[in-house]
Protein backbone atom coordinates (compact mmCIF):
# COMPACT_ATOMS: atom_id res chain seq x y z
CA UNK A 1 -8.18 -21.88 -13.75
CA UNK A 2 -10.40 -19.94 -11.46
CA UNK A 3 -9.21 -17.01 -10.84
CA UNK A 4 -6.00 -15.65 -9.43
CA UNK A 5 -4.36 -16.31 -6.00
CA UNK A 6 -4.86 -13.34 -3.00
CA UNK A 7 -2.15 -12.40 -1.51
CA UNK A 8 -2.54 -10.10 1.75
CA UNK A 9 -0.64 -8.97 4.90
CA UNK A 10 -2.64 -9.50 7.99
CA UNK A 11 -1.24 -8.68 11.55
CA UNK A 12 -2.31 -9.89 14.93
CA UNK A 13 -4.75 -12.48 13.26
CA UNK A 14 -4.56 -14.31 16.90
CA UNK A 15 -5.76 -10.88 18.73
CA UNK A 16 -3.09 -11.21 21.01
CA UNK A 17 -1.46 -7.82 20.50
CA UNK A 18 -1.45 -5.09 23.20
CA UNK A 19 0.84 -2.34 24.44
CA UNK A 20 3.21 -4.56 25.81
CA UNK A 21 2.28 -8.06 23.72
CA UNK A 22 3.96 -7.78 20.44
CA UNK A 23 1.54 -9.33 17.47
CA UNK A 24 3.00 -11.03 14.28
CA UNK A 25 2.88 -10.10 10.95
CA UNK A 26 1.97 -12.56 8.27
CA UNK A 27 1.38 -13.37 4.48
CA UNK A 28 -1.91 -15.05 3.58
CA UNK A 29 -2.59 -16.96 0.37
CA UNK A 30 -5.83 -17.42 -0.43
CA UNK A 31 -7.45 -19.53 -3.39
CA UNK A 32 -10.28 -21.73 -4.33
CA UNK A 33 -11.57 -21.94 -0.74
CA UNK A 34 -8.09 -22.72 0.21
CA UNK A 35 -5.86 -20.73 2.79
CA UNK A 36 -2.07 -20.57 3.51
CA UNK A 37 -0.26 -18.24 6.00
CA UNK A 38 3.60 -17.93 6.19
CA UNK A 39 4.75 -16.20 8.67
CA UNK A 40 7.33 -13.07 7.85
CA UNK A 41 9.77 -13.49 10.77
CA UNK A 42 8.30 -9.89 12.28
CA UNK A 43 5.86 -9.01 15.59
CA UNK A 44 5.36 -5.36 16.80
CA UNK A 45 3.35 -4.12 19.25
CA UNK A 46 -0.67 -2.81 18.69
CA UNK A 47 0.90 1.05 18.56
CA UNK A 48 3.58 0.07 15.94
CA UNK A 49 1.14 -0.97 13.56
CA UNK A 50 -1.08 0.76 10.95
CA UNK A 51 -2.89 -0.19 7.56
CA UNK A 52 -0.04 -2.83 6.22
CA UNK A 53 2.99 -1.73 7.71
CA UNK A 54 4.96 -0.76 10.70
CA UNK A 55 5.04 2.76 11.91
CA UNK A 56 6.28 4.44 15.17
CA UNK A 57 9.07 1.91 15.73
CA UNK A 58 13.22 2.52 15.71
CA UNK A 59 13.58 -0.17 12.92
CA UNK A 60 10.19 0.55 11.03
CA UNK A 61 12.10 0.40 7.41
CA UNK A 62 14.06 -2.49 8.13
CA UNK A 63 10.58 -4.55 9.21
CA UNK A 64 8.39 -3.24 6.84
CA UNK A 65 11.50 -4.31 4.25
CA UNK A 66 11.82 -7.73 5.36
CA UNK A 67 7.44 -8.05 5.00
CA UNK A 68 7.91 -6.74 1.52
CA UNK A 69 10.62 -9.07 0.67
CA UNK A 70 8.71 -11.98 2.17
CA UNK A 71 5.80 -10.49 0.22
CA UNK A 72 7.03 -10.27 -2.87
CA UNK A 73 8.84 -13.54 -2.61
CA UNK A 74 5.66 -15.14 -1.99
CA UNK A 75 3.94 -13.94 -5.27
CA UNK A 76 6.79 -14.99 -6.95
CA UNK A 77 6.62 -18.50 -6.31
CA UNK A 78 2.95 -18.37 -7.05
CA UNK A 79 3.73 -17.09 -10.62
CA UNK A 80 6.51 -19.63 -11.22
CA UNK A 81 4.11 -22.41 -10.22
CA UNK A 82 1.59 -21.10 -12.65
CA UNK A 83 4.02 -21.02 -14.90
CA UNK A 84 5.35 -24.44 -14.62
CA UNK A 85 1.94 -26.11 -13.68
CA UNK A 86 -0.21 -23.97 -15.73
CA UNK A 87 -1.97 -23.69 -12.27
CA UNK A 88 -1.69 -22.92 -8.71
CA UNK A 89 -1.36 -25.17 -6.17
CA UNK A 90 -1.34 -23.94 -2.89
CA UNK A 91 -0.19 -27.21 -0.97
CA UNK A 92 3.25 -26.37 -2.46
CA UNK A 93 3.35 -23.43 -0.43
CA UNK A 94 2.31 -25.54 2.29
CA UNK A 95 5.30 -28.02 1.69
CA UNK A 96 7.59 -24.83 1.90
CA UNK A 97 5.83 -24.05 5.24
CA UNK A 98 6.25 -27.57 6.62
CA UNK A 99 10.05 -27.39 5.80
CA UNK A 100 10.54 -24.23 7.32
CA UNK A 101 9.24 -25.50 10.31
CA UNK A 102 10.93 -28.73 10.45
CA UNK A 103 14.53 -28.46 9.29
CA UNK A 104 15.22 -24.75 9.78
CA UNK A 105 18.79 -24.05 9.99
CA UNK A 106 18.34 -20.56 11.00
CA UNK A 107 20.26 -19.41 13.52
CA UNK A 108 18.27 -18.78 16.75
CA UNK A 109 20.94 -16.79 18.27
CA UNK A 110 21.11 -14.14 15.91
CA UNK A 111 17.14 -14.19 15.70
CA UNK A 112 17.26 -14.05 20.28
CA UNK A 113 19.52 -11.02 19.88
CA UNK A 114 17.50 -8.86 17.68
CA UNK A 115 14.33 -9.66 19.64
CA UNK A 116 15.66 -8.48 23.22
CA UNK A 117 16.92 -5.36 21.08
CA UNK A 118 13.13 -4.80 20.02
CA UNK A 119 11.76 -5.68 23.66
CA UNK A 120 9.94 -3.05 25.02
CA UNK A 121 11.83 -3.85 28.90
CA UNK A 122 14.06 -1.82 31.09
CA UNK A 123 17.64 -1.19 30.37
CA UNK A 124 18.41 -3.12 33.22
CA UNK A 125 16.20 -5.97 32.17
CA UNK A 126 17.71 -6.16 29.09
CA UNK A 127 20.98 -6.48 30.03
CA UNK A 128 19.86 -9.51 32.25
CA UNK A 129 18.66 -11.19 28.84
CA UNK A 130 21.57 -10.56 27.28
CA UNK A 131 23.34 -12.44 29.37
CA UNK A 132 21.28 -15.23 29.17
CA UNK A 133 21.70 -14.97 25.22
CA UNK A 134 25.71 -15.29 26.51
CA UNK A 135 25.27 -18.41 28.49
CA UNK A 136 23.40 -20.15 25.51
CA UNK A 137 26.71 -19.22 23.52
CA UNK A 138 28.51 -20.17 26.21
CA UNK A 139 27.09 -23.71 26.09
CA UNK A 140 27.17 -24.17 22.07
CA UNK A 141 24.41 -26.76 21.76
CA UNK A 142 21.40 -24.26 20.96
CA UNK A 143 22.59 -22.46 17.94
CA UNK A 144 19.84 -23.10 15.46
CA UNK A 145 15.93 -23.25 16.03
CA UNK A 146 16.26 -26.97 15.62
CA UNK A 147 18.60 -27.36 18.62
CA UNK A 148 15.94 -26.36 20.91
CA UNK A 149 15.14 -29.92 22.09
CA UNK A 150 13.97 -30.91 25.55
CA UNK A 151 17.29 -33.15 25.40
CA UNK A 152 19.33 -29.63 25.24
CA UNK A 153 17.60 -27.54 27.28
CA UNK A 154 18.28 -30.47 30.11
CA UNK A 155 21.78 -29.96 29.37
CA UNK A 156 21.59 -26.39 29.40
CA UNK A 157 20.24 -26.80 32.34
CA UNK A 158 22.92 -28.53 33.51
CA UNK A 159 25.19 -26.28 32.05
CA UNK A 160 23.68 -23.82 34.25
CA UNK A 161 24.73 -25.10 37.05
CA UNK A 162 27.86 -25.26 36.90
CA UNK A 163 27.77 -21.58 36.72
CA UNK A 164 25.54 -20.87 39.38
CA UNK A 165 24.67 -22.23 42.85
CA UNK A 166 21.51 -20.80 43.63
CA UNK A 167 18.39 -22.53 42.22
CA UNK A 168 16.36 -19.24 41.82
CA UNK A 169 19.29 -18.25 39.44
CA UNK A 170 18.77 -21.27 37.58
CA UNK A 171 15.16 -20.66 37.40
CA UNK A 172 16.12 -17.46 35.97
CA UNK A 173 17.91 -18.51 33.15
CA UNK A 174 15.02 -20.38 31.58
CA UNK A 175 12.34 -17.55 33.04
CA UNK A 176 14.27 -15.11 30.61
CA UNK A 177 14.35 -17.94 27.53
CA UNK A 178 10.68 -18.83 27.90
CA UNK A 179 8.99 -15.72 26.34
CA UNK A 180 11.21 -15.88 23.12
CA UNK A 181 10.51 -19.75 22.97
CA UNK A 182 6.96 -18.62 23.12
CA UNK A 183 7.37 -15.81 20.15
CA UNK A 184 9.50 -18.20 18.01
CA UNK A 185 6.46 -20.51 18.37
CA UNK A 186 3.97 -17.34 17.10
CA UNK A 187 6.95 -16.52 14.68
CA UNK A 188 6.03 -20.14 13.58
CA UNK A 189 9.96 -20.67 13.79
CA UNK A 190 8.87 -23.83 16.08
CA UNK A 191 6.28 -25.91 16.29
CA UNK A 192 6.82 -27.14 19.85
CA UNK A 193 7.45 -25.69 23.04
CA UNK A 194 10.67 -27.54 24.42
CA UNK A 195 9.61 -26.80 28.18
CA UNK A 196 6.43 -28.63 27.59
CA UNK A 197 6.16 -31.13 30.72
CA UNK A 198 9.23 -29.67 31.93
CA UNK A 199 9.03 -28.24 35.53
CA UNK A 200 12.35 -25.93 36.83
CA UNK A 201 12.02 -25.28 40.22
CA UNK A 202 12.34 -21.34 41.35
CA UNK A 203 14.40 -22.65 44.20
CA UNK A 204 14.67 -19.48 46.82
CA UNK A 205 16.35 -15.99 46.59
């Protein structure tokens, strides 16, 4: 056996986070040339991050909690498959990955209402989100990350509608969704963007 698995937190490895872009925190895995990231389920902003953990933010011990859990969890399922396969094999972690991804029964709801709480927006805007957040309760087929489906964000869409006259409040609806389908995506919650090839008109005000 060559050597031991590394395990290290890295943040922003896409350089995409700013002031106002939040950047995700993940857990690499590295071993015998071989590399495996798992995402921890947190992003912060640039300022809100420091060394290996969260800092200047109102729920920096709750995030820098759930990396160490996801941490720690991590290592121990390297050290069970040692222990089982007398070595490591990263492509299990990899299989763990894949099912995340895939069949993730996680509810997105929950997940969309802590994220507008951590949005850096207005109070204003963030009541407009939240009401969003409503009408996808509202309409009860996008509970999970696996709901989100082209199918069901057509029928959201149509859902929508029924609600509203105005086409730029339509278009508002799914303006508001988009980021956090976006995030989920860098949160590696999904591994498609619904709205791909999908064009909502803005309509006018």
């Amino acid at each position: 056996m060559a050597g031991i698995p590394q395990i290290k937190i890295v943040f922003d490895r896409r350089k995409k986070a700013s002031a106002v872009n939040p950047g995700t925190v993940e857990i690499e895995v590295s071993y015998n040339r071989e590399r495996v990231r798992l995402s921890t389920g947190v992003a912060v902003l640039k300022q809100q991050w420091s060394g290996k953990e969260v800092v200047n933010h109102p729920q920096a011990d709750h995030l820098n909690e759930q990396i160490r859990r996801v941490y720690d969890g991590i290592h121990e399922k390297m050290s069970s498959i040692a222990s089982t396969k007398g070595e490591y094999d990263l492509s299990l972690l990899k299989k763990v990955k894949k099912t995340k991804l895939q069949g993730s029964s996680a509810s997105f709801l929950d997940w969309l209402e802590e994220r507008i709480d951590m949005r850096p927006v207005t109070e204003s805007t963030r009541k407009q989100h939240k009401v969003m957040l409503n009408c996808l309760r509202d309409f009860g087929l996008i509970r999970f990350f696996s709901d989100l489906t082209p199918k069901n964000i057509r029928l959201w869409d149509d859902f929508i509608r029924k609600r509203v006259t105005a086409q730029a409040s339509v278009h508002g609806y799914h303006k508001r969704l988009k980021p956090y389908i976006v995030e989920a995506i860098q949160f590696e919650k999904l591994e498609s963007n619904p709205y791909d090839g999908m064009r909502i008109s803005r309509g006018k005000s």
